[in-house]
C-alpha atoms as a PDB file:
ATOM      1  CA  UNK A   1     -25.205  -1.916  39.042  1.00  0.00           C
ATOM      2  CA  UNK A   2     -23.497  -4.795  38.032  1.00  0.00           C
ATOM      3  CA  UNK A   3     -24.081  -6.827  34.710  1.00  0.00           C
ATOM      4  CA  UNK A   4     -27.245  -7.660  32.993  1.00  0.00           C
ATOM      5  CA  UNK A   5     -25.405 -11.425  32.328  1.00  0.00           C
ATOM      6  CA  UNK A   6     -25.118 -11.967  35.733  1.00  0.00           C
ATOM      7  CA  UNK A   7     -28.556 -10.623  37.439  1.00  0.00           C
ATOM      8  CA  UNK A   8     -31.056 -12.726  38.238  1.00  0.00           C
ATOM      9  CA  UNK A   9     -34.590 -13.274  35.967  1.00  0.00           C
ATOM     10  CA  UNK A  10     -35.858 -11.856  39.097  1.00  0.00           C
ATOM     11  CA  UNK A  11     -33.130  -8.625  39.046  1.00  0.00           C
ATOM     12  CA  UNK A  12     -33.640  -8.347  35.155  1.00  0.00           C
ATOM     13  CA  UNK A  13     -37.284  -7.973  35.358  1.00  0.00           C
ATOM     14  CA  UNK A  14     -37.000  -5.509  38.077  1.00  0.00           C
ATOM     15  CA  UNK A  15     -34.614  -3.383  35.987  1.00  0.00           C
ATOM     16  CA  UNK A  16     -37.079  -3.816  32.679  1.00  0.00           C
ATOM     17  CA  UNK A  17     -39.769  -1.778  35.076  1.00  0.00           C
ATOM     18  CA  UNK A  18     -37.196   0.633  36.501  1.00  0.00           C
ATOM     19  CA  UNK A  19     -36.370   1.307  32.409  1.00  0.00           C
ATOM     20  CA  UNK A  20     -39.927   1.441  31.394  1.00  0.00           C
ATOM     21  CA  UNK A  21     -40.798   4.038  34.052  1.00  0.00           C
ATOM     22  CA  UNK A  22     -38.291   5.947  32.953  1.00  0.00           C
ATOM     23  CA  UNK A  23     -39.424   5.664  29.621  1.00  0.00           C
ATOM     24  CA  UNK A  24     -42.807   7.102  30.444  1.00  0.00           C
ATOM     25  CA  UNK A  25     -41.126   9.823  32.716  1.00  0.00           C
ATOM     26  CA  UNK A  26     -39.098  10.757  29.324  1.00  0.00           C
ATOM     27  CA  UNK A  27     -42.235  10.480  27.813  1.00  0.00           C
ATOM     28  CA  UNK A  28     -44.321  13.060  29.561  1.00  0.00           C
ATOM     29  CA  UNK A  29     -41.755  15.419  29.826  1.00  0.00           C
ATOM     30  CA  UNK A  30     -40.885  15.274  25.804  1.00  0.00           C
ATOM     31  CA  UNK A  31     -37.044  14.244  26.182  1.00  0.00           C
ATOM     32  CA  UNK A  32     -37.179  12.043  23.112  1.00  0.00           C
ATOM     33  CA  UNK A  33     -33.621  10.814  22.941  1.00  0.00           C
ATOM     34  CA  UNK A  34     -33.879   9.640  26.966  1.00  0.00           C
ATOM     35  CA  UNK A  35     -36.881   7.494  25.875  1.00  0.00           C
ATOM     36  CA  UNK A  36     -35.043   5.867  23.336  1.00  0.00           C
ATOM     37  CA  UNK A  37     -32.139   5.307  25.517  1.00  0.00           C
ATOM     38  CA  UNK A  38     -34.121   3.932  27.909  1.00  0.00           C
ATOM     39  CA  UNK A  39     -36.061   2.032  25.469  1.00  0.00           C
ATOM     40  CA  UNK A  40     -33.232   0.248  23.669  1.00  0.00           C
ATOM     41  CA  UNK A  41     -31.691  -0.671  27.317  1.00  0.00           C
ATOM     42  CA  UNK A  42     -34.851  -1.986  28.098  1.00  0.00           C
ATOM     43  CA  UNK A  43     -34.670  -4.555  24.650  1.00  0.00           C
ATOM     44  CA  UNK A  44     -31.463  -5.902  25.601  1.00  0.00           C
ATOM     45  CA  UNK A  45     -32.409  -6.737  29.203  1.00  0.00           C
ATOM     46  CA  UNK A  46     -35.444  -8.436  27.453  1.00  0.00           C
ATOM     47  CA  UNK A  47     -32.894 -10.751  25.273  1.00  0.00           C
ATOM     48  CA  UNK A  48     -31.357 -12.184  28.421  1.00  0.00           C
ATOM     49  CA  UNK A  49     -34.820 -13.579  29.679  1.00  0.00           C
ATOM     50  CA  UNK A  50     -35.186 -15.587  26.059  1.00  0.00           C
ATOM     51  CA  UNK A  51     -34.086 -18.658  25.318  1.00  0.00           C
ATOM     52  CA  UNK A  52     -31.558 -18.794  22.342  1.00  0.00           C
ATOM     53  CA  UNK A  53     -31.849 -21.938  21.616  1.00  0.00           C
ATOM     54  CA  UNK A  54     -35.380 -20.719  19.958  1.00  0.00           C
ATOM     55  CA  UNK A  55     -33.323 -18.790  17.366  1.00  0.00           C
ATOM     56  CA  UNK A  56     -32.948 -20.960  14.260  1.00  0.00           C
ATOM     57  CA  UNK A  57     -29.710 -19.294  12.000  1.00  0.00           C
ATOM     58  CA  UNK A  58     -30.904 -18.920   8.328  1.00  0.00           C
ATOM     59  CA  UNK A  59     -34.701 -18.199   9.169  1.00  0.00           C
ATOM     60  CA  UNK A  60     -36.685 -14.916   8.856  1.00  0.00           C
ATOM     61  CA  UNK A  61     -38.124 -13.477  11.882  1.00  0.00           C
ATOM     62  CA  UNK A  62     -40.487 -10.523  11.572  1.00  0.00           C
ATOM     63  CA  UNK A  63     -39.946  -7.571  14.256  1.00  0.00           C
ATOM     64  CA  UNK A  64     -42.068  -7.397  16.766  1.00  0.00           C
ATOM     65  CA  UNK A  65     -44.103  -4.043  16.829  1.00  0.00           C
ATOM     66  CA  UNK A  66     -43.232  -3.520  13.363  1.00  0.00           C
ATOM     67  CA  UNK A  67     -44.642  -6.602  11.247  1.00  0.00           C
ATOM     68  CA  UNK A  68     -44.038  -4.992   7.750  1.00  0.00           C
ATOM     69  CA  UNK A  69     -40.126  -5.751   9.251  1.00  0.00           C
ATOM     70  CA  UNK A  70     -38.474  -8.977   8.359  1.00  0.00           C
ATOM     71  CA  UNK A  71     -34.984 -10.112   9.524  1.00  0.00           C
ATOM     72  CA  UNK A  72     -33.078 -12.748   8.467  1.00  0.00           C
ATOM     73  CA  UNK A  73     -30.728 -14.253  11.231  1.00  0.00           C
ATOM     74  CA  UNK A  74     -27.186 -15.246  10.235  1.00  0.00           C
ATOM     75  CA  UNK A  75     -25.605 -16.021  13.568  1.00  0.00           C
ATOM     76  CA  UNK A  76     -26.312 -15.507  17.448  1.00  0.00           C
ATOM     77  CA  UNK A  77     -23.919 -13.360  19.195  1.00  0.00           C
ATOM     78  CA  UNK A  78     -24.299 -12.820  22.886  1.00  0.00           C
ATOM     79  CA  UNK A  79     -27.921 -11.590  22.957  1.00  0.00           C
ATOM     80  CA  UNK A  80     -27.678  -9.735  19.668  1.00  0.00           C
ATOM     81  CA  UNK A  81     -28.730 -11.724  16.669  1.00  0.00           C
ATOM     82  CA  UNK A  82     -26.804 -10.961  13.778  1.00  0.00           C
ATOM     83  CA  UNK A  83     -27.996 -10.875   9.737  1.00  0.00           C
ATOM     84  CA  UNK A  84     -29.843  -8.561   7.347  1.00  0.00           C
ATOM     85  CA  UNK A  85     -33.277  -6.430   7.253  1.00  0.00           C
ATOM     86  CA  UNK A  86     -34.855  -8.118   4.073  1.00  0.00           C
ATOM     87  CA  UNK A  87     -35.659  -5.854   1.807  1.00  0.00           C
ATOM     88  CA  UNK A  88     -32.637  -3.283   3.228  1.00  0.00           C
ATOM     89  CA  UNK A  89     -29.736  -1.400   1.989  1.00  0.00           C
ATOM     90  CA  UNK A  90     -27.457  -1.830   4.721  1.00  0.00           C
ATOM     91  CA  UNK A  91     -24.667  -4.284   5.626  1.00  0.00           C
ATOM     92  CA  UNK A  92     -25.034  -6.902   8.239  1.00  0.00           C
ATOM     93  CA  UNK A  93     -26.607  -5.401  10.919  1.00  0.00           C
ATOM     94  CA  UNK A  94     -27.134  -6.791  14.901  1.00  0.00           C
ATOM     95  CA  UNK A  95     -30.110  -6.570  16.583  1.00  0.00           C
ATOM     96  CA  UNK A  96     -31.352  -7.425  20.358  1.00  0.00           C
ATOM     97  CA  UNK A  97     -33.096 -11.187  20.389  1.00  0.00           C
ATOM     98  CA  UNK A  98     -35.984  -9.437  21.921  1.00  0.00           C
ATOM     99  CA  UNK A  99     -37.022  -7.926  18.921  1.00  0.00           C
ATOM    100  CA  UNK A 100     -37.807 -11.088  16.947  1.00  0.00           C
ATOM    101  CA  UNK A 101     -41.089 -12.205  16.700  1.00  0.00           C
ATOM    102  CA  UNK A 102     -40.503 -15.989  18.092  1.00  0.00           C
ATOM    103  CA  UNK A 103     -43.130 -18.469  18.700  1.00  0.00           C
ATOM    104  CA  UNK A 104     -44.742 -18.575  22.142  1.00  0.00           C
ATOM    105  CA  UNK A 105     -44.191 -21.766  23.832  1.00  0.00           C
ATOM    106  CA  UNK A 106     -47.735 -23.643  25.557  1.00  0.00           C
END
């Protein structure tokens, strides 16, 4: 397979349902760690179909699927925004793009 940078939004969406029915596979059969594998890899394929440029440094996003989550962004990095969890304990921390709440353009 060769590198999520360099697929096409075509090839990256085709891998996001290859993950996700893997996911539900995992799923059915209880192998919890595989559907979080599977899951994660499916998040980072997601942050190459968004467009950075939507990413404001210093702002607080909330997660999505989790709205009592709030992250503040320091810096972009690749697809992985980097900052803190507000409200957390740990250090700096990077996170896939896809799991910021962003605005929906339209």
């Amino acid at each position: 397979m060769k590198p999520l940078r360099s697929m096409t939004r075509r090839e990256i969406e085709a891998y996001i349902g290859q993950k996700r029915e893997a996911m539900r596979k995992a799923e059915m059969m209880g192998i919890e760690n595989e559907y979080h594998v599977n899951e994660r890899q499916v998040l980072i394929a997601e942050s190459y179909l968004i467009d950075l440029s939507q990413i404001e440094k210093g702002k607080i996003y909330k997660i999505v699927s989790n709205e009592d989550h709030y992250f503040k962004v320091e810096y972009i990095k690749g697809v992985f925004a980097w900052g803190f969890f507000i409200g957390g304990r740990e250090n700096e921390t990077g996170i896939p793009v896809s799991m910021l709440q962003l605005k929906r353009k339209g």
